[in-house]
PDB file of N, CA and C in Angstrom:
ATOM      1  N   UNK A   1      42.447 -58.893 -33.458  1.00  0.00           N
ATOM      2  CA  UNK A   1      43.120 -59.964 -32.757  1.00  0.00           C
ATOM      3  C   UNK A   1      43.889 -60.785 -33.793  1.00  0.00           C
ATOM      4  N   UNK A   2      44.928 -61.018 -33.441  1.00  0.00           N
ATOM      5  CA  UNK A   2      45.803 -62.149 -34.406  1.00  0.00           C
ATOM      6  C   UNK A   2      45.223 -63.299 -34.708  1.00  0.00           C
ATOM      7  N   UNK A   3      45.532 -63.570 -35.628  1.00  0.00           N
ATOM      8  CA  UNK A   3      44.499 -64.874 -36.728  1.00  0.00           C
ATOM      9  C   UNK A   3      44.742 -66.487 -35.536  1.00  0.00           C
ATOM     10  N   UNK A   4      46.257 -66.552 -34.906  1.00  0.00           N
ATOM     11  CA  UNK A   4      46.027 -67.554 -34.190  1.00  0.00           C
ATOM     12  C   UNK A   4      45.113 -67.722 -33.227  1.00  0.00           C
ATOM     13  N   UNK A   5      44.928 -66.641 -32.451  1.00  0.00           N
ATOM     14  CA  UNK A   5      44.370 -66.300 -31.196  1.00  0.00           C
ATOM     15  C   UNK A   5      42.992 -66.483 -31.568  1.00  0.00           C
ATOM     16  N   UNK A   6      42.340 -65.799 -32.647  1.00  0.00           N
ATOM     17  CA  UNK A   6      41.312 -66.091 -33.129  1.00  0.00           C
ATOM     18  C   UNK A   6      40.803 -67.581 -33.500  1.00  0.00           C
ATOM     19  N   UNK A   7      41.336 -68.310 -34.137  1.00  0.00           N
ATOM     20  CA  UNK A   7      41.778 -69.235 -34.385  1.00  0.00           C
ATOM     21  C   UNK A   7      41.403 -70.416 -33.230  1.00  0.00           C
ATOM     22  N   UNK A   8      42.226 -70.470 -32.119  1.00  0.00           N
ATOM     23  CA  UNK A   8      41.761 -70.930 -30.599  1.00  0.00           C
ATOM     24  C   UNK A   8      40.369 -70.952 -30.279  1.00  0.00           C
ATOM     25  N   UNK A   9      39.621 -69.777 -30.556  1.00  0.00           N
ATOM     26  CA  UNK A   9      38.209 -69.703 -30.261  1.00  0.00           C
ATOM     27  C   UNK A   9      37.297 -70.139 -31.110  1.00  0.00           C
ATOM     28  N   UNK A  10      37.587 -70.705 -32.567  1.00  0.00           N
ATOM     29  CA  UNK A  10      36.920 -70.801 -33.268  1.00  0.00           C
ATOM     30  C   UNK A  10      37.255 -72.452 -33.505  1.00  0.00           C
ATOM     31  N   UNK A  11      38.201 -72.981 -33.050  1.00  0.00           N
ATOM     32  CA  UNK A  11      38.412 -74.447 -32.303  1.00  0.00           C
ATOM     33  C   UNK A  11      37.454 -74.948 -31.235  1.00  0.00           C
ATOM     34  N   UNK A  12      37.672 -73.953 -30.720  1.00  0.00           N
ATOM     35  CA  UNK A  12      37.195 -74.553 -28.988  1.00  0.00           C
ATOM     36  C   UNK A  12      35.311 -73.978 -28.609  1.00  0.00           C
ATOM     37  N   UNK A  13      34.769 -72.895 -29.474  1.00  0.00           N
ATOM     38  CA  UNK A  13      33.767 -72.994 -28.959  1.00  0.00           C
ATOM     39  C   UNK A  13      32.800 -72.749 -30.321  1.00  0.00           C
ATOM     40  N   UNK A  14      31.833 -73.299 -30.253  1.00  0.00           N
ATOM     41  CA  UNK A  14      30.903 -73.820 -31.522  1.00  0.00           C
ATOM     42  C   UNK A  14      29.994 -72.843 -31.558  1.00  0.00           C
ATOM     43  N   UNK A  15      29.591 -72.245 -30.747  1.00  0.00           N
ATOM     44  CA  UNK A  15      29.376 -70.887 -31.199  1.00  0.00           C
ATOM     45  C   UNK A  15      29.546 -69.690 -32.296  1.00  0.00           C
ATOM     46  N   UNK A  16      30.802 -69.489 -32.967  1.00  0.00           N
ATOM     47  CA  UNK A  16      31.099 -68.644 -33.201  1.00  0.00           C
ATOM     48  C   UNK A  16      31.101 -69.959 -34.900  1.00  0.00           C
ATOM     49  N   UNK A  17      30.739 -68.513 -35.766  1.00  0.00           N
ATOM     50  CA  UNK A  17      30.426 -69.590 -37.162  1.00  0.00           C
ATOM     51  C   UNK A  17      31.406 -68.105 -37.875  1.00  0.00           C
ATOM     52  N   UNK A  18      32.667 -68.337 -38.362  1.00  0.00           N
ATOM     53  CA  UNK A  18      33.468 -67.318 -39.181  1.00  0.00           C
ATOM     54  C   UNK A  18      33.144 -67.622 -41.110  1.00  0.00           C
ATOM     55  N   UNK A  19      32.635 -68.776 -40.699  1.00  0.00           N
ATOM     56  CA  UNK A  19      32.408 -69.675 -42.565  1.00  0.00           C
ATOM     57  C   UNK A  19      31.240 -68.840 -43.167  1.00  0.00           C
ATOM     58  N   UNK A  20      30.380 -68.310 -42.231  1.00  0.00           N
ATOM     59  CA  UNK A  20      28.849 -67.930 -42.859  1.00  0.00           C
ATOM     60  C   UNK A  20      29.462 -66.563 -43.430  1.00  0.00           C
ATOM     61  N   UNK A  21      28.646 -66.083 -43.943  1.00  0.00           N
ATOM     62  CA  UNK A  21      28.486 -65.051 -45.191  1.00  0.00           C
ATOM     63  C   UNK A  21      28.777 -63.513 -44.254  1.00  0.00           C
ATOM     64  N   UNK A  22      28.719 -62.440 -44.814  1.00  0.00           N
ATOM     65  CA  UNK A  22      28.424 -61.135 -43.949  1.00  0.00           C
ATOM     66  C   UNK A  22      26.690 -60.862 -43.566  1.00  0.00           C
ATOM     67  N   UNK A  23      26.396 -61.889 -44.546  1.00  0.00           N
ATOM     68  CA  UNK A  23      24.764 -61.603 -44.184  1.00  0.00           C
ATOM     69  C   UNK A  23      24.195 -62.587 -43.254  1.00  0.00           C
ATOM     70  N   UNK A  24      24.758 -63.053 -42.692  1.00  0.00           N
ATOM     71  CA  UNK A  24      24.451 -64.316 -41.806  1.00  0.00           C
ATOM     72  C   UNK A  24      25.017 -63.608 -40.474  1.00  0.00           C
ATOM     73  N   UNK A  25      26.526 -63.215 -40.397  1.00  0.00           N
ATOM     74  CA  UNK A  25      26.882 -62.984 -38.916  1.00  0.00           C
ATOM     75  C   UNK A  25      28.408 -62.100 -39.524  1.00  0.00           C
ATOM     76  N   UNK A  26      28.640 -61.556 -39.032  1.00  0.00           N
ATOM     77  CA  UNK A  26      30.006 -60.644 -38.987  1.00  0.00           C
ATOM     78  C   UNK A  26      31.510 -60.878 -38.396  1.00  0.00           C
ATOM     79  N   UNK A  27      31.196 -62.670 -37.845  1.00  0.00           N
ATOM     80  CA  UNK A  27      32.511 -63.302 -37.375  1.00  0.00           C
ATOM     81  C   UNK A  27      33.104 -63.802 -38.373  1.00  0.00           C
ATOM     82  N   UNK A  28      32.693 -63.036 -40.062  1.00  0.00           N
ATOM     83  CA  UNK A  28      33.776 -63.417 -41.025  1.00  0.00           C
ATOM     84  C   UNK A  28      34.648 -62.377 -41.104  1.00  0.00           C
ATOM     85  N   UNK A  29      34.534 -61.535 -40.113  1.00  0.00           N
ATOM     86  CA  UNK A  29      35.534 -60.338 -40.114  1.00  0.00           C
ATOM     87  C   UNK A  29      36.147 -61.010 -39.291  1.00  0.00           C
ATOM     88  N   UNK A  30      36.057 -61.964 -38.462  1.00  0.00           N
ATOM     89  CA  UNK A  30      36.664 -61.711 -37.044  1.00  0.00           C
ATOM     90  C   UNK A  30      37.110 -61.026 -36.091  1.00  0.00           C
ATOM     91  N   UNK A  31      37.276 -60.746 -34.995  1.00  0.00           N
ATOM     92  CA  UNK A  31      37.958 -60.513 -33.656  1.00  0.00           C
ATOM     93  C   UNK A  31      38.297 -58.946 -33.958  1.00  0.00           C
ATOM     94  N   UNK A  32      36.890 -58.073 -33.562  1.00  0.00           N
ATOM     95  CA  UNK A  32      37.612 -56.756 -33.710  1.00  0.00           C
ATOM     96  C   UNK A  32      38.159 -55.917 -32.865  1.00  0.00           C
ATOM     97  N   UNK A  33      39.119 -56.962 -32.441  1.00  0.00           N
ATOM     98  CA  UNK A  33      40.175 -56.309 -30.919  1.00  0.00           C
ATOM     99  C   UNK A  33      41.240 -56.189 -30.549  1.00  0.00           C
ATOM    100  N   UNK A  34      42.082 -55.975 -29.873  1.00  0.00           N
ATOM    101  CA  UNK A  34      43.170 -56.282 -29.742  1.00  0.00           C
ATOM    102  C   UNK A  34      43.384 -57.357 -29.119  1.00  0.00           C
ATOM    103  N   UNK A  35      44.814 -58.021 -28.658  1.00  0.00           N
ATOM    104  CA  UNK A  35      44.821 -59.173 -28.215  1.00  0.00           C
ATOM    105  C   UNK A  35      44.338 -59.239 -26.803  1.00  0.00           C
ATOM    106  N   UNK A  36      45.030 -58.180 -26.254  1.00  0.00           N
ATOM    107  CA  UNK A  36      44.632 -57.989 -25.245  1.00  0.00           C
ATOM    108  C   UNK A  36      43.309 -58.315 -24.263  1.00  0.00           C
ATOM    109  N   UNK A  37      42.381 -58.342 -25.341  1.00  0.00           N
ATOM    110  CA  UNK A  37      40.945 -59.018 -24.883  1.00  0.00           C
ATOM    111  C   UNK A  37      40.991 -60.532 -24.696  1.00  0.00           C
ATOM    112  N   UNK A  38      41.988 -60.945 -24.874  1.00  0.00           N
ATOM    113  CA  UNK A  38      42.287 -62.863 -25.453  1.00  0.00           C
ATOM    114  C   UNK A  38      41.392 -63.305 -23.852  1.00  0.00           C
ATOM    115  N   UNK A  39      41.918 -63.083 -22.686  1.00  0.00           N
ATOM    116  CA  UNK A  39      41.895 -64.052 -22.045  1.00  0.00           C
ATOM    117  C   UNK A  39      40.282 -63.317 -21.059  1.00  0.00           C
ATOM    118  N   UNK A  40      39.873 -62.085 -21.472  1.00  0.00           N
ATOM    119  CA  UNK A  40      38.105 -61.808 -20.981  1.00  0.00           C
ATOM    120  C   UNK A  40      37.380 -62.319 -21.525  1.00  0.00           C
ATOM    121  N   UNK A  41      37.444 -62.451 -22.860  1.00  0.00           N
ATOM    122  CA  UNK A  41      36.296 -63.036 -23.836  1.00  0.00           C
ATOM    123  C   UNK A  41      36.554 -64.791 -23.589  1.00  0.00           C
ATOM    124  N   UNK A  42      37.848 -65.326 -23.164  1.00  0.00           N
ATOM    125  CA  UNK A  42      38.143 -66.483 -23.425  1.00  0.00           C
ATOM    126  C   UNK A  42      36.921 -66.826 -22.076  1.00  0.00           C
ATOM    127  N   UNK A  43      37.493 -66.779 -20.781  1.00  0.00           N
ATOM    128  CA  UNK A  43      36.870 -66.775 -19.686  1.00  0.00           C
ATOM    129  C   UNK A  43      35.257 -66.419 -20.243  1.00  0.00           C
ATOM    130  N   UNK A  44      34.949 -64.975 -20.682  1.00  0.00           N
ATOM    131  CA  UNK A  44      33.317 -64.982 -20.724  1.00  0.00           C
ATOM    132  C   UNK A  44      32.902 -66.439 -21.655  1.00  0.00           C
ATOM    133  N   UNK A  45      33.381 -67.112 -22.746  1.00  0.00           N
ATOM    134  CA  UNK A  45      32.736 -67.855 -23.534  1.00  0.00           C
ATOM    135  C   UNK A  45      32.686 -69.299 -22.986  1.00  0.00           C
ATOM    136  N   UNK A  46      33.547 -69.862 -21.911  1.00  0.00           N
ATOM    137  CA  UNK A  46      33.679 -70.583 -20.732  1.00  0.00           C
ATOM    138  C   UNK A  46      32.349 -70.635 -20.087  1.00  0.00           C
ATOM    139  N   UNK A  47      32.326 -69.870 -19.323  1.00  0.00           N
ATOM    140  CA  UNK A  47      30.861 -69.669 -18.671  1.00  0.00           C
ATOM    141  C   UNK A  47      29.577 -69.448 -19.709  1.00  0.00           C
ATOM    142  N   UNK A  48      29.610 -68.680 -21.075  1.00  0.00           N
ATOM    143  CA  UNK A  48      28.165 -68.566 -21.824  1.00  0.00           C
ATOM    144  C   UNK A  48      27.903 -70.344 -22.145  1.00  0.00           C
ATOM    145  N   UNK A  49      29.325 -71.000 -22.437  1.00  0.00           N
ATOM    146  CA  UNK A  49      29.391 -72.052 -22.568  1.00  0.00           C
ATOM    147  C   UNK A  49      28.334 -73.049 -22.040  1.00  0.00           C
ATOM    148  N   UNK A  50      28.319 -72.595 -20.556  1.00  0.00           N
ATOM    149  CA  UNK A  50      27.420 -73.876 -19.489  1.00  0.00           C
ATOM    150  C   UNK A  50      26.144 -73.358 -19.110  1.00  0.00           C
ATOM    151  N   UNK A  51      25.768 -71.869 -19.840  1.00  0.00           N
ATOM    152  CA  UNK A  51      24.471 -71.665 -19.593  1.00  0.00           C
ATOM    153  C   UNK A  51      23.361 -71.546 -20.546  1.00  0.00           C
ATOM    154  N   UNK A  52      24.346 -71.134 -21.757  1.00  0.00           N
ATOM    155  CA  UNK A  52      23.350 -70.836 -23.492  1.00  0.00           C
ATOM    156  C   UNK A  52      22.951 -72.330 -23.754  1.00  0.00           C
ATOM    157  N   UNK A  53      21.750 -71.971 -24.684  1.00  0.00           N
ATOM    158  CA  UNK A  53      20.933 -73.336 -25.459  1.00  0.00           C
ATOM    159  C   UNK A  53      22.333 -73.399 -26.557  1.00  0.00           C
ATOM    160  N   UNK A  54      21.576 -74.867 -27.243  1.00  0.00           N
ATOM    161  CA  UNK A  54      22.775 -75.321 -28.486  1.00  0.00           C
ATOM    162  C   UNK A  54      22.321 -74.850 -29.527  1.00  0.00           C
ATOM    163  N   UNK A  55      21.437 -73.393 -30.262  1.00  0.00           N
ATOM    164  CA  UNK A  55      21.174 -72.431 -31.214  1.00  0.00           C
ATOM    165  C   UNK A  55      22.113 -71.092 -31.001  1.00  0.00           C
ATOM    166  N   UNK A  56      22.570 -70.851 -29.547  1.00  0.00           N
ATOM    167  CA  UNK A  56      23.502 -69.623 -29.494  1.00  0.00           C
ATOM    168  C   UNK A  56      24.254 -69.516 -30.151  1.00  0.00           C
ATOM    169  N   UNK A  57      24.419 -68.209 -31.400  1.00  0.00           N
ATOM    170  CA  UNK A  57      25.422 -67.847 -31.859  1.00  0.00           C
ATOM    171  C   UNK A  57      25.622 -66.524 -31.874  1.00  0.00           C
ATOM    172  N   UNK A  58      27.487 -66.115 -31.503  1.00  0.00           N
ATOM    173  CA  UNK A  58      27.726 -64.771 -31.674  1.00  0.00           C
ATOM    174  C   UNK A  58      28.022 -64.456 -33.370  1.00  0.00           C
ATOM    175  N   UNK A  59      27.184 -62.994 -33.241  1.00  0.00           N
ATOM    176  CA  UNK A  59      27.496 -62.175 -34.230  1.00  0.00           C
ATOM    177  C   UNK A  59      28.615 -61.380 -34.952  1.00  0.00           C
ATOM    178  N   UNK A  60      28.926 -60.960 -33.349  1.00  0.00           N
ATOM    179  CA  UNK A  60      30.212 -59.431 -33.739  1.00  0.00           C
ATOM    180  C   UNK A  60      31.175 -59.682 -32.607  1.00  0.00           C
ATOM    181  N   UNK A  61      32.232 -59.914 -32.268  1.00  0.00           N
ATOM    182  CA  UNK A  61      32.824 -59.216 -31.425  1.00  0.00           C
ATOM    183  C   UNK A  61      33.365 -58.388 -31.881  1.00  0.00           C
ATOM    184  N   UNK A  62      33.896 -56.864 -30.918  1.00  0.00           N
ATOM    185  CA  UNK A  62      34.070 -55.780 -31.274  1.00  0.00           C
ATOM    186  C   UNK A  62      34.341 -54.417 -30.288  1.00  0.00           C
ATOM    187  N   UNK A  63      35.552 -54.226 -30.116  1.00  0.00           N
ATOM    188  CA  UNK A  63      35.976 -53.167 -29.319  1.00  0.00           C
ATOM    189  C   UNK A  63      35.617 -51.791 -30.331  1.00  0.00           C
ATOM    190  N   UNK A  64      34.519 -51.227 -30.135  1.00  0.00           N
ATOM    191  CA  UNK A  64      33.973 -49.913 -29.979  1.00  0.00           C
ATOM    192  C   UNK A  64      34.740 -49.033 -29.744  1.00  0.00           C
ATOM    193  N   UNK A  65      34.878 -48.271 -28.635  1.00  0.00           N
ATOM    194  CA  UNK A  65      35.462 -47.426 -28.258  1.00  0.00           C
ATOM    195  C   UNK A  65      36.364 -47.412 -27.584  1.00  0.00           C
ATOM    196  N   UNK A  66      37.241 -48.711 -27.319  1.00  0.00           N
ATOM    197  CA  UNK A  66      38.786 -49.031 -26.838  1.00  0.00           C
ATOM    198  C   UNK A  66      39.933 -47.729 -27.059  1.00  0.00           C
ATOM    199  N   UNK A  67      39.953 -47.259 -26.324  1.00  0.00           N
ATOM    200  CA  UNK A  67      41.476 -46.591 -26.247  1.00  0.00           C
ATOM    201  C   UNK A  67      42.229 -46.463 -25.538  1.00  0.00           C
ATOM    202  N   UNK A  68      43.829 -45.948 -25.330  1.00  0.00           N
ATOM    203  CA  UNK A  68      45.029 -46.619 -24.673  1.00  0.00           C
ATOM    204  C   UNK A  68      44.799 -44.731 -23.932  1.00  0.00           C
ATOM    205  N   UNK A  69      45.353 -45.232 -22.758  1.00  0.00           N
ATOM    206  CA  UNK A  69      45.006 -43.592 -21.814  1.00  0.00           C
ATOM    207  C   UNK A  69      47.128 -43.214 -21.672  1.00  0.00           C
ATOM    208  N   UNK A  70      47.371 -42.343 -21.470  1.00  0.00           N
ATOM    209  CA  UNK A  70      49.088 -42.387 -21.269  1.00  0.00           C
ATOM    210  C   UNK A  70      49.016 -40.940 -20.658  1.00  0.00           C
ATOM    211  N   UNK A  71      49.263 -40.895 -19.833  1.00  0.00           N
ATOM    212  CA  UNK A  71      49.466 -40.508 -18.620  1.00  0.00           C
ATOM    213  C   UNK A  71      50.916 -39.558 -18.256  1.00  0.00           C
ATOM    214  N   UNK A  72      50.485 -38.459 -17.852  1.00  0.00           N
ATOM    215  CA  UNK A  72      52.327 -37.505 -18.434  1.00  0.00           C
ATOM    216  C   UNK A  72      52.784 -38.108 -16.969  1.00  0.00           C
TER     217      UNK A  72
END
């Protein structure tokens, strides 16, 4: 994901710690996605928002096995 976009989420939800080490959490890689994910994850962290305790933190995000299908 582009550093701004990333960027947005790491403004807006306190969750996500990109400062800690690789041995702490893997959001010093950041955003392993395309942009395209911007506005599912935005929406899912909205809602984890109003239900997680104030210790929740993500680790990884990370598109796995994402691929583009094209069609003859």
């Amino acid at each position: 994901m582009n550093p701004e976009l990333e960027q947005k989420f790491f403004d807006r939800f306190k969750f996500f710690h990109p400062e800690k080490s690789p041995k702490e959490t893997l959001m010093c890689f950041g955003f392993e996605c395309s942009d395209g994910w911007f506005q599912l994850i935005w929406d899912l962290c909205e809602d984890l928002e109003k239900i997680v305790p104030e210790d929740f933190e993500v680790i990884q995000v990370k598109e796995k096995f994402g691929m583009q299908f094209l069609y003859p």
